[in-house]
C-alpha atoms as a PDB file:
ATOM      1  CA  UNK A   1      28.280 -22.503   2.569  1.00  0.00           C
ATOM      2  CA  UNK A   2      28.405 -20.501  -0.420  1.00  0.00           C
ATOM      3  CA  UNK A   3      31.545 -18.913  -1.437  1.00  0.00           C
ATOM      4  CA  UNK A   4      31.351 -14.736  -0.903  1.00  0.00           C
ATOM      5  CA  UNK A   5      32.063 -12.910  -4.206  1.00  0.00           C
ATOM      6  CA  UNK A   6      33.332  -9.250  -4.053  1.00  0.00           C
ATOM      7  CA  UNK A   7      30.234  -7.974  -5.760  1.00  0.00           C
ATOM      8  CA  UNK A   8      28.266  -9.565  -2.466  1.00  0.00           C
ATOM      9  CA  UNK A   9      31.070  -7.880  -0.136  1.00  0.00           C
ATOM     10  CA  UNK A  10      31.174  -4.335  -2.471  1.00  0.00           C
ATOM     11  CA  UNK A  11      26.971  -4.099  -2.509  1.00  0.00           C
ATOM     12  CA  UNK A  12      26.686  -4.439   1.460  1.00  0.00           C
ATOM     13  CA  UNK A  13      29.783  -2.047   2.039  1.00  0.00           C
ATOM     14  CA  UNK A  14      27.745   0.571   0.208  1.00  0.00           C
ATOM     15  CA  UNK A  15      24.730  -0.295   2.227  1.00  0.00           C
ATOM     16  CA  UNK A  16      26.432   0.065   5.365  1.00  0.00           C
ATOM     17  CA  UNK A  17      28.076   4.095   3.928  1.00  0.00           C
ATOM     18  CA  UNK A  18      24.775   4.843   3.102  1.00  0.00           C
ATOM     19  CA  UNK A  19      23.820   4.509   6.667  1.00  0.00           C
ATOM     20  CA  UNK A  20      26.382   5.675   8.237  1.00  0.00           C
ATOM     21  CA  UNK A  21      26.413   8.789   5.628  1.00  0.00           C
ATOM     22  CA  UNK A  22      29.374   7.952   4.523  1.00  0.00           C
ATOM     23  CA  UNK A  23      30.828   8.222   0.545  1.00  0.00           C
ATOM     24  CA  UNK A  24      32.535   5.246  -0.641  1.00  0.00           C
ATOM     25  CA  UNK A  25      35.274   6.632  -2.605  1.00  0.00           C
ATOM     26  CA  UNK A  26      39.146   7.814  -2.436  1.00  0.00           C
ATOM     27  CA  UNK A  27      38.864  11.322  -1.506  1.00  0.00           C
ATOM     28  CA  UNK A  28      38.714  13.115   1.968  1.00  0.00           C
ATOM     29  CA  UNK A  29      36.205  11.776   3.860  1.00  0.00           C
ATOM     30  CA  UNK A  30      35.484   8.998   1.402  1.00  0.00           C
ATOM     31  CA  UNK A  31      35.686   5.456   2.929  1.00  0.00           C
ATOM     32  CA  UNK A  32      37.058   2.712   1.131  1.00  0.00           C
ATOM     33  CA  UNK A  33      36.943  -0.681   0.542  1.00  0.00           C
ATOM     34  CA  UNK A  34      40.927  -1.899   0.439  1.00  0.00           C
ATOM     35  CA  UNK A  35      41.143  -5.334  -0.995  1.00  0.00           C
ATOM     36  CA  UNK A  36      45.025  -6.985  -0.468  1.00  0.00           C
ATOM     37  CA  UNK A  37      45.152 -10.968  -0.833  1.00  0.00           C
ATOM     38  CA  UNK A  38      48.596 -11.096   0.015  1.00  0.00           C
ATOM     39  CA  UNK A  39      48.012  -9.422   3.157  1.00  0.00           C
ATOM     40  CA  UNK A  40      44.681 -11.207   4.120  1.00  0.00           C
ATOM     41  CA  UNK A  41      42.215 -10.035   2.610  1.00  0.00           C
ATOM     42  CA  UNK A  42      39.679  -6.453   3.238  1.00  0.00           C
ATOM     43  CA  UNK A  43      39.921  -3.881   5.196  1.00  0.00           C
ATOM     44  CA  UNK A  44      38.190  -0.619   5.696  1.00  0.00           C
ATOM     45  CA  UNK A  45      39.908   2.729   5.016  1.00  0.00           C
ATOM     46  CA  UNK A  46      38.920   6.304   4.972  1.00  0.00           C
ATOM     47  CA  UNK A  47      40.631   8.854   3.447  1.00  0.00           C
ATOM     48  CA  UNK A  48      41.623  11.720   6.223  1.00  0.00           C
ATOM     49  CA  UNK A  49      41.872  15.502   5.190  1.00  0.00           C
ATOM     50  CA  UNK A  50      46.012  15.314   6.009  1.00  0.00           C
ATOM     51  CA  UNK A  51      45.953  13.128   3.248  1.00  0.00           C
ATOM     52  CA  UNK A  52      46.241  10.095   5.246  1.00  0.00           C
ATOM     53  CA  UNK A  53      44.643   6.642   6.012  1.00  0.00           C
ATOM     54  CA  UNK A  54      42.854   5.700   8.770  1.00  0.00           C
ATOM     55  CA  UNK A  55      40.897   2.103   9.431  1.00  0.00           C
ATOM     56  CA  UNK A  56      37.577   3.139  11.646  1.00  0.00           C
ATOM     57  CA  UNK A  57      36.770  -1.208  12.066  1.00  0.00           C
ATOM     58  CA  UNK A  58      40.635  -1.734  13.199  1.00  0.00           C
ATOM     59  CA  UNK A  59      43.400  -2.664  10.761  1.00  0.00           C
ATOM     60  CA  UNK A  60      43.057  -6.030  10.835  1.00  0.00           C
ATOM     61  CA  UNK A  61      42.412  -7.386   7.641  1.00  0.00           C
ATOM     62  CA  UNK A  62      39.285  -9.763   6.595  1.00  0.00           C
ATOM     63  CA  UNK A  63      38.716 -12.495   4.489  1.00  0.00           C
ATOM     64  CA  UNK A  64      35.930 -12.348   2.145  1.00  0.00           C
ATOM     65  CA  UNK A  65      33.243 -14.600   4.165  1.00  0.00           C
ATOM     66  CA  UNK A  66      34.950 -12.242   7.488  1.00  0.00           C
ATOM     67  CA  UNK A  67      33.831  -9.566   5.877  1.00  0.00           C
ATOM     68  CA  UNK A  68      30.715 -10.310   4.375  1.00  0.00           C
ATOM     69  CA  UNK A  69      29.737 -11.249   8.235  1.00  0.00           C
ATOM     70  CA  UNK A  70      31.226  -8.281   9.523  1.00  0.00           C
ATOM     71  CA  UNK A  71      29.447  -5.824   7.371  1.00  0.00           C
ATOM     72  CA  UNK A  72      26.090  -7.372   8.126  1.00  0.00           C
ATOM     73  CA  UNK A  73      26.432  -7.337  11.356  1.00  0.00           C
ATOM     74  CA  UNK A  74      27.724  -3.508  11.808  1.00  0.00           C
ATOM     75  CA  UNK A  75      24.497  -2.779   9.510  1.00  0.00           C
ATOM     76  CA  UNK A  76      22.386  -4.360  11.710  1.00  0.00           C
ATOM     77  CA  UNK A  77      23.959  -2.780  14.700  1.00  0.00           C
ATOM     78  CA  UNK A  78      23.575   0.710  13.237  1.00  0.00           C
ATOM     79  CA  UNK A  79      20.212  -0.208  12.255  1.00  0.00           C
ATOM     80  CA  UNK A  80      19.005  -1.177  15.882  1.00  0.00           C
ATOM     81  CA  UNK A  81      20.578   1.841  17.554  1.00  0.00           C
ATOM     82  CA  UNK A  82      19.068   4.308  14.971  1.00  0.00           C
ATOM     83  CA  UNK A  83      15.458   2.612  15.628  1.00  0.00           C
ATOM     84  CA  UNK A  84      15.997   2.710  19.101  1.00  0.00           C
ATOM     85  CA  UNK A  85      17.175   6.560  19.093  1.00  0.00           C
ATOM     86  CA  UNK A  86      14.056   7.265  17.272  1.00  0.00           C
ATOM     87  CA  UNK A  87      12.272   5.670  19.837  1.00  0.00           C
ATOM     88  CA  UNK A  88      13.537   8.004  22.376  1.00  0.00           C
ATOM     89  CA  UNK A  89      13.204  10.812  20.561  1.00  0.00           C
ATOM     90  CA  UNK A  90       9.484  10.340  20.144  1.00  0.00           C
ATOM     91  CA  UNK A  91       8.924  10.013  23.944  1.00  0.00           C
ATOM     92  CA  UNK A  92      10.851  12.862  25.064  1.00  0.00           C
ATOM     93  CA  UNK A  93       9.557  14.854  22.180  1.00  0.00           C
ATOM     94  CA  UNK A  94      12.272  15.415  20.453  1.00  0.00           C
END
């Protein structure tokens, strides 16, 4: 297996706040990509209005392959329940 580069890990991170409408970025709202060897590795933040941090994935910090896996996976989660919701929406009309 391939080592995971941060480029790989940054490029599906935007994916995945493009479909969540998210903005990747450090102000309110913005989610970001926090990157801390020393602490184990990634994590996802976003910014709160109070000025504080949240982590919407948990706290718990990923290594690079962890996250690379992670990411792909939450896309393709998002991915399936937005198809599905469609779906629905076309039978009851919607």
């Amino acid at each position: 297996m391939a080592r995971t580069t941060k480029k790989e890990i940054i490029g599906v991170f935007n994916i995945l706040c493009r479909i969540m409408n998210k903005t990747a970025g450090h102000q309110q709202g913005d989610w970001c990509l926090d990157y801390a060897p020393i602490y184990g590795g990634y994590v996802i933040e976003e910014i709160m209005e109070s000025g504080g941090i949240s982590h919407p994935f948990g706290s718990g910090r990923r290594s690079a392959r962890e996250m690379y896996l992670s990411l792909n996976m939450a896309i393709d989660a998002v991915t399936e329940i937005k198809h599905q919701q469609k779906t629905i929406n076309k039978y009851e009309g919607v």
